[in-house]
C-alpha atoms as a PDB file:
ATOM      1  CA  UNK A   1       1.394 -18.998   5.030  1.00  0.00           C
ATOM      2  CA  UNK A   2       4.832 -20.434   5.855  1.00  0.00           C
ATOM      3  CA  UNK A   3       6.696 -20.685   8.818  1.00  0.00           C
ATOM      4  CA  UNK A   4       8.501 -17.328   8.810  1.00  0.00           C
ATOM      5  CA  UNK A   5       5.711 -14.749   7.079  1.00  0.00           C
ATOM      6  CA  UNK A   6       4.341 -12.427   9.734  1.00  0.00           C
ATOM      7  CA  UNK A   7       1.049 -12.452  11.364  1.00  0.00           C
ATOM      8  CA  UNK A   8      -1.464 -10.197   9.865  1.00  0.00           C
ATOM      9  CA  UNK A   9      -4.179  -9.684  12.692  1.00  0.00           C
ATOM     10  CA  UNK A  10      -7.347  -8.116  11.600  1.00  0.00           C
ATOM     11  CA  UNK A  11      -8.720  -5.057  12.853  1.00  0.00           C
ATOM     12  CA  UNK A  12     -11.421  -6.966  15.173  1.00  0.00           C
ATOM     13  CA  UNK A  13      -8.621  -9.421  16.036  1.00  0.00           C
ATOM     14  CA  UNK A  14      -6.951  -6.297  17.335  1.00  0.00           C
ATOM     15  CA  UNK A  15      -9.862  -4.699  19.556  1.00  0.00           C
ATOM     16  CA  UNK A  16     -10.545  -8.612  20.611  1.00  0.00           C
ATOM     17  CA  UNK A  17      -6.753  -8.342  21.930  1.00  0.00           C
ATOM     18  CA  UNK A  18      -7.579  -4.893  23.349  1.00  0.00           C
ATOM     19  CA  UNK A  19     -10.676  -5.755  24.692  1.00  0.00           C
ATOM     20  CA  UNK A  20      -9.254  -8.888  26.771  1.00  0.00           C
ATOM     21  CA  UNK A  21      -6.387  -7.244  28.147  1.00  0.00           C
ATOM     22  CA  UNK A  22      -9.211  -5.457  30.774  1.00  0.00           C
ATOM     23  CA  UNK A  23     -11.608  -8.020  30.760  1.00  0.00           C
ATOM     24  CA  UNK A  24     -11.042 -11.709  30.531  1.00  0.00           C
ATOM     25  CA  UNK A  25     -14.071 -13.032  31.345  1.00  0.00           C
ATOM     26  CA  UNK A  26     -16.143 -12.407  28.322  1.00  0.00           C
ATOM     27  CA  UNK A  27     -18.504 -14.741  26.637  1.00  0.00           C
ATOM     28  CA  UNK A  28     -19.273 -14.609  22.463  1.00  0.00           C
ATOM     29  CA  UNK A  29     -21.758 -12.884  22.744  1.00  0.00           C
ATOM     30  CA  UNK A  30     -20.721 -10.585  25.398  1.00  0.00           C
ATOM     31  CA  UNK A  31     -17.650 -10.213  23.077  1.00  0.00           C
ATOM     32  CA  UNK A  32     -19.643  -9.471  20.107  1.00  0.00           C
ATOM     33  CA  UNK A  33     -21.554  -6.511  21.794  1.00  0.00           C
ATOM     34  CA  UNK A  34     -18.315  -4.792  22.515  1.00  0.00           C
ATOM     35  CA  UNK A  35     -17.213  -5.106  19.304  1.00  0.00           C
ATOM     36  CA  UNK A  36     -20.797  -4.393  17.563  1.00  0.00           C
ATOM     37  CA  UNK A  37     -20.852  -7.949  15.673  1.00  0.00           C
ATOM     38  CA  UNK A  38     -21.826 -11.188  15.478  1.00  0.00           C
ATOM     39  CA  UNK A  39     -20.751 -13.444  18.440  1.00  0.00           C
ATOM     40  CA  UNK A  40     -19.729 -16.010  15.130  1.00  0.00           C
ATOM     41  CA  UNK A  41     -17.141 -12.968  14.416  1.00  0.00           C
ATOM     42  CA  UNK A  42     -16.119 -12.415  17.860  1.00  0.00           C
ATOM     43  CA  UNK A  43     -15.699 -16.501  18.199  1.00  0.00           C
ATOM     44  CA  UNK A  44     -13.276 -17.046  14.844  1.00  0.00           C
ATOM     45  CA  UNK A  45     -11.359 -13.729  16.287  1.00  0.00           C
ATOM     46  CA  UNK A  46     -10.763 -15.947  19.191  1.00  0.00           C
ATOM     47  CA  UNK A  47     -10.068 -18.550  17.602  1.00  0.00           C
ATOM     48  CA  UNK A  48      -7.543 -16.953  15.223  1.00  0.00           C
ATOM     49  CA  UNK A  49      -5.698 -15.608  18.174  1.00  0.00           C
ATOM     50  CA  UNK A  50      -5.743 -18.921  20.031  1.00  0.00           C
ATOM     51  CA  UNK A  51      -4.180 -20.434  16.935  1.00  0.00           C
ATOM     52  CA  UNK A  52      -1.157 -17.456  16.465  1.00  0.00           C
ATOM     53  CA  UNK A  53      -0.732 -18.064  20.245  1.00  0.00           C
ATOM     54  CA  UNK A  54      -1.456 -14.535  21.572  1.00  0.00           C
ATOM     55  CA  UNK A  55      -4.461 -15.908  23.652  1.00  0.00           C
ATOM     56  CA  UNK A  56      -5.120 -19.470  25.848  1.00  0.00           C
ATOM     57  CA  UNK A  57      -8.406 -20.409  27.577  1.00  0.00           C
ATOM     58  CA  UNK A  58      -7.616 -21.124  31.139  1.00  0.00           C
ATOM     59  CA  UNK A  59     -10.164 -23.581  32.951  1.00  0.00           C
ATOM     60  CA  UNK A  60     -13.532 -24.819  31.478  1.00  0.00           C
ATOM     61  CA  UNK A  61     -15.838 -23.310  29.054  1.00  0.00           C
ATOM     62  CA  UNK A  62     -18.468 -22.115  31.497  1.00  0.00           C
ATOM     63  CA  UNK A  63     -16.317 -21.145  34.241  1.00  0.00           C
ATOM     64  CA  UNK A  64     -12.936 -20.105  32.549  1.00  0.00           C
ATOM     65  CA  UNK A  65     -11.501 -17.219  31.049  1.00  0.00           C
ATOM     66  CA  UNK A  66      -8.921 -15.838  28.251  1.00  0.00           C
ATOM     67  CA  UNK A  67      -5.692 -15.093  28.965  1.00  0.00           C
ATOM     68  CA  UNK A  68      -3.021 -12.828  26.943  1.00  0.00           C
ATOM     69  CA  UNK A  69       0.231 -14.732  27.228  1.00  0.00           C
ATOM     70  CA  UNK A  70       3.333 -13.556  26.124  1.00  0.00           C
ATOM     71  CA  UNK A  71       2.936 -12.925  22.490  1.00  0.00           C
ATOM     72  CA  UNK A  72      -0.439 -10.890  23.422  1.00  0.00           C
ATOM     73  CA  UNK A  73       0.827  -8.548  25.834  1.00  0.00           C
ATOM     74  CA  UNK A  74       4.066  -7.421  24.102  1.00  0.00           C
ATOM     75  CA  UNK A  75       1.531  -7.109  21.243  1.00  0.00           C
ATOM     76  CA  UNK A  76      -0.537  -4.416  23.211  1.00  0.00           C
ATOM     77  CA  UNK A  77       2.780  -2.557  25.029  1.00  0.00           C
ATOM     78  CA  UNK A  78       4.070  -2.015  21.279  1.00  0.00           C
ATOM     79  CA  UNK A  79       0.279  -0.815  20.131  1.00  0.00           C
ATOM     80  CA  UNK A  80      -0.087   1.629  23.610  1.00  0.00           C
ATOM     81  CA  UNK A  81       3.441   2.973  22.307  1.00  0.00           C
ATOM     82  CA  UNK A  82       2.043   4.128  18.956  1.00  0.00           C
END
């Protein structure tokens, strides 16, 4: 992928997106459930975001939580919209 190619989000990177934007404070696991997988699937969709900056961890691993920034909410105003 270079620098200018488009992001391609997956389908479950999409309901992770959708999922977080009402609830933040999800583990894996609790995660996976919502999305019916593995909490390994729901953990590389988090990742993924993290990495095409649509999501950041605020705080520490037990007692943090996701947060859309920027990228991630205009990403779910232009998804409501269709």
């Amino acid at each position: 992928m270079t620098l200018n190619d488009p992001i391609k989000l997956s389908s479950v990177d999409i309901n992770v997106l959708h999922i977080l934007s009402t609830n933040t404070k999800l583990t894996y696991n609790t995660l996976a459930e919502a999305l019916s997988s593995s909490s390994a699937t729901a953990k590389r969709s988090l990742q993924n975001l993290k990495a095409y900056g649509y999501i950041t961890r605020q705080g520490s691993n037990k007692a943090g939580y996701w947060q859309l920034i920027e990228k991630g909410k205009i990403f779910i105003i232009k998804e409501q919209k269709l």
